[in-house]
Protein backbone atom coordinates (compact mmCIF):
# COMPACT_ATOMS: atom_id res chain seq x y z
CA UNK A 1 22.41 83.54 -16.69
CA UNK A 2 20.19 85.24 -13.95
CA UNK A 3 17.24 84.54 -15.68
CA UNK A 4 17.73 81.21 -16.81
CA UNK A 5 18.53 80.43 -12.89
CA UNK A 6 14.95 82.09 -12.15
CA UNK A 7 12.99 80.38 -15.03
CA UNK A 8 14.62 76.65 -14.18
CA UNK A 9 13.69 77.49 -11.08
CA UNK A 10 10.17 78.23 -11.39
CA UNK A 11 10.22 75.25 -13.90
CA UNK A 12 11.65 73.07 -11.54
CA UNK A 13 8.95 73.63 -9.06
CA UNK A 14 5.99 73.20 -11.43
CA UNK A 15 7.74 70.15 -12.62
CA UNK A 16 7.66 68.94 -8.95
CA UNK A 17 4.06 69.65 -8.70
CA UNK A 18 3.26 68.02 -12.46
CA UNK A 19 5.31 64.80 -11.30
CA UNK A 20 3.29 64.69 -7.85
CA UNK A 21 0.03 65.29 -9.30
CA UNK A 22 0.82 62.41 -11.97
CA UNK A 23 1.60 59.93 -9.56
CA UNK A 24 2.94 56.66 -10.09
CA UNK A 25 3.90 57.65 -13.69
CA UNK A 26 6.72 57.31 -14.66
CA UNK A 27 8.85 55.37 -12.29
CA UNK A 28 9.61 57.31 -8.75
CA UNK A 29 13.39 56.75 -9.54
CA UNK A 30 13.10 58.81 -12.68
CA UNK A 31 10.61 61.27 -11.25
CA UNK A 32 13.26 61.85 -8.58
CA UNK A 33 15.95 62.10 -11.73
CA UNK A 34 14.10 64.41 -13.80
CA UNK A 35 14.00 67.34 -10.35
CA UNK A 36 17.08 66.48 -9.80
CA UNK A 37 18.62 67.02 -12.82
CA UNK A 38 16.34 70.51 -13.13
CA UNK A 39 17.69 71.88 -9.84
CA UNK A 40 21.38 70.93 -10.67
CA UNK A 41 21.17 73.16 -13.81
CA UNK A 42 19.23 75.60 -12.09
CA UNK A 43 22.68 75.78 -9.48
CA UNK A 44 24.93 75.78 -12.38
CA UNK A 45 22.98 78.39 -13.79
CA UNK A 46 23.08 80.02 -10.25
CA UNK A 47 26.72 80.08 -9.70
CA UNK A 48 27.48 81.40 -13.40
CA UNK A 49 25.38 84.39 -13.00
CA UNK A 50 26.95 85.27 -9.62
CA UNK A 51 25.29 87.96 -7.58
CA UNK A 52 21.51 89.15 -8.36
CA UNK A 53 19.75 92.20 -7.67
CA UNK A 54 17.76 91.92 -4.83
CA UNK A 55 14.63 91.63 -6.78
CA UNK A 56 16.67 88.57 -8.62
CA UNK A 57 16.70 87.43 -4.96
CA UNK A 58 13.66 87.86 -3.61
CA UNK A 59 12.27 86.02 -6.58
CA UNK A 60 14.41 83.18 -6.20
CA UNK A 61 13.85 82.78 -2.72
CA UNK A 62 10.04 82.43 -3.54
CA UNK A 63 10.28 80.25 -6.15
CA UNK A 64 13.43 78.04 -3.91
CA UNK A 65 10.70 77.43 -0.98
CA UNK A 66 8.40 76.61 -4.08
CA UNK A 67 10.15 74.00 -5.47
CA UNK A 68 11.88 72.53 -2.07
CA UNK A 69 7.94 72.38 -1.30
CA UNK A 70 6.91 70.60 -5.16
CA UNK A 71 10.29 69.14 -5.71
CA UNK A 72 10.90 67.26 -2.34
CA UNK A 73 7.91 64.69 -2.94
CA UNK A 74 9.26 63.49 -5.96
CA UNK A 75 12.57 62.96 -4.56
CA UNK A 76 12.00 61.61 -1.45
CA UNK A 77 9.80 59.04 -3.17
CA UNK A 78 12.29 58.08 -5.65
CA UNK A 79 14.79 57.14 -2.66
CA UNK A 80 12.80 55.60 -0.49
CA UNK A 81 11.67 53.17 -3.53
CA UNK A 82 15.36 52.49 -4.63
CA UNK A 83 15.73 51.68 -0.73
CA UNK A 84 12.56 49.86 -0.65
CA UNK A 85 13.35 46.59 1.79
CA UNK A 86 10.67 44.73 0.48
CA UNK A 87 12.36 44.83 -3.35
CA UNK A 88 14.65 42.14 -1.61
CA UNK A 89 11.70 40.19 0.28
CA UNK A 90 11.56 42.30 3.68
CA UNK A 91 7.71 43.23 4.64
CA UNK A 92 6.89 46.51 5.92
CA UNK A 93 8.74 48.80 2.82
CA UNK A 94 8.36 51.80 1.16
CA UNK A 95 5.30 50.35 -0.46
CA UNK A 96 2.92 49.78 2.74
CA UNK A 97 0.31 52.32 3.20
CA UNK A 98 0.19 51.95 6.83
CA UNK A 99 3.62 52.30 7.28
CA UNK A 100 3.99 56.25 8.91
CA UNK A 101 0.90 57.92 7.46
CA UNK A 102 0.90 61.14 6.37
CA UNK A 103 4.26 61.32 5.62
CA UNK A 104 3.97 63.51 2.51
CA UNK A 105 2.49 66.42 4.01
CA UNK A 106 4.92 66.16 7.38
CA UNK A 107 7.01 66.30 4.12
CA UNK A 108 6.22 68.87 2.81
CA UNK A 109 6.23 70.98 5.89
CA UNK A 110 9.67 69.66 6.94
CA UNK A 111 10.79 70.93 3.40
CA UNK A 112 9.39 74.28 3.68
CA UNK A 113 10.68 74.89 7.01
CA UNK A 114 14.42 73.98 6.46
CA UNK A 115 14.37 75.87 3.31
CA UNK A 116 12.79 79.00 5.35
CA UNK A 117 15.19 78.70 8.54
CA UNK A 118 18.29 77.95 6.15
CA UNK A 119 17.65 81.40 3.76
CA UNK A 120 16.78 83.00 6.86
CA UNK A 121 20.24 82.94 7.70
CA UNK A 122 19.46 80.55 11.03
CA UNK A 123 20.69 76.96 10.36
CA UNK A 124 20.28 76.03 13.83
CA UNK A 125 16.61 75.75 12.68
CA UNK A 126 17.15 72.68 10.87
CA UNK A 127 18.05 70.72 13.67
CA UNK A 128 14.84 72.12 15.59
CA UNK A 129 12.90 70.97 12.80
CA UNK A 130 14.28 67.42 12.63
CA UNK A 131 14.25 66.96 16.66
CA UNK A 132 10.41 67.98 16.33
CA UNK A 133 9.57 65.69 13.33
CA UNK A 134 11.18 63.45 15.30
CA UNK A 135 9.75 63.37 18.64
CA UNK A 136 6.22 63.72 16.46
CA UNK A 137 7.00 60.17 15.33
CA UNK A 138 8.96 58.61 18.32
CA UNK A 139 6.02 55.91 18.62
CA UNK A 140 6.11 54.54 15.19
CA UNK A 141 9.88 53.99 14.85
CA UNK A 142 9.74 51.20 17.48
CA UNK A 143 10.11 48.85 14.26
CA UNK A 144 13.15 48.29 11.86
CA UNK A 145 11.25 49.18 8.40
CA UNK A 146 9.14 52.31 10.14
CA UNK A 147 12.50 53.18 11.31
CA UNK A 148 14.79 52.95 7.71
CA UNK A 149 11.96 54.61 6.02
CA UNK A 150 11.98 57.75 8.56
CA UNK A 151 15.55 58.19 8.07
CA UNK A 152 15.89 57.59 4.59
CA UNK A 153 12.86 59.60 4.10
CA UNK A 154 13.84 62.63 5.93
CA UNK A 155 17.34 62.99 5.16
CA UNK A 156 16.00 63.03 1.39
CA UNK A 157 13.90 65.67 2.15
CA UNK A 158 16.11 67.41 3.91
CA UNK A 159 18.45 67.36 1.56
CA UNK A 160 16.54 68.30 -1.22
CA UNK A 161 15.21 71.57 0.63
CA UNK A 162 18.91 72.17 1.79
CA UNK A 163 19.65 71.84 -2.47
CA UNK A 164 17.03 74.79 -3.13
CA UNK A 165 18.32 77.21 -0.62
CA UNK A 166 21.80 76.77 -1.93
CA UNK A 167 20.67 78.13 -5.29
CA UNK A 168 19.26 81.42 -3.09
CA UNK A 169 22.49 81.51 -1.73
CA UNK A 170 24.11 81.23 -5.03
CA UNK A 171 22.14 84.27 -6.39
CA UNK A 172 23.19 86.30 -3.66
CA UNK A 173 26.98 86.10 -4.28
């Protein structure tokens, strides 16, 4: 069970990066479905095999950060465009481009450090993380769908990178 945690693992984080590098195919929702469902079996998987070696560890942490990092995007975009306001005729949704640029690499940032500061044993981190992507984007939030889209956003990220360290923590029993 050990090594079918580590190889959905690793397959769950090239499947992020296939799924980002694809783009818009197929739909974000099942994009977001298809990680999901990969790191759900990788934590069954996880908690089956109990304790790993340290090497079994080490590897998974690694390849955890790995697919928070690959995984997250696919996610994230999946929920923001099931909570898309402009599906129901509200401008400013998950679909404008100028609506909080550069979101996907703050993303992607945000992921890796909440997975990093949550296997490192110092949760407080995430909060430091979140109170500085926050203050980063105090400006733009002044309006209602800048605003949804930063919260839904981030608390799909962070729970996605939250997901991945729990399969770390799994693995080490």
């Amino acid at each position: 069970m050990t090594a079918l945690a580590l190889v959905l693992l690793g397959v769950t984080a090239v499947a992020g990066l296939g799924l980002v590098l694809v783009g818009g195919r197929p739909v974000p929702q099942l994009r977001a479905l298809v990680v999901t469902a990969l790191l759900a079996g990788t934590a069954a998987a996880a908690w089956a095999a109990g304790e790993g070696s340290d090497a079994v560890v080490g590897t998974a942490t690694v390849l955890a950060v790995l697919a928070s990092v690959t995984g997250g995007g696919p996610v994230a975009t999946g929920v923001l465009h099931a909570a898309d306001p402009a599906a129901v005729g509200v401008g400013g949704g998950a679909q404008d481009p100028e609506l909080l640029r550069g979101g996907a690499w703050i993303g992607v940032l945000e992921r890796a450090a909440i997975t990093g500061t949550l296997l490192a044993g110092w949760p407080e981190g995430l909060a430091v993380v979140l109170a500085v992507k926050g203050l980063g984007r105090f400006d733009e939030l002044r309006t209602p769908a800048a605003a949804e889209r930063f919260i839904v956003g981030t608390l799909a990220s962070a729970l996605w990178a939250a997901a991945c360290a729990g399969v770390v923590v799994l693995l080490r029993g």
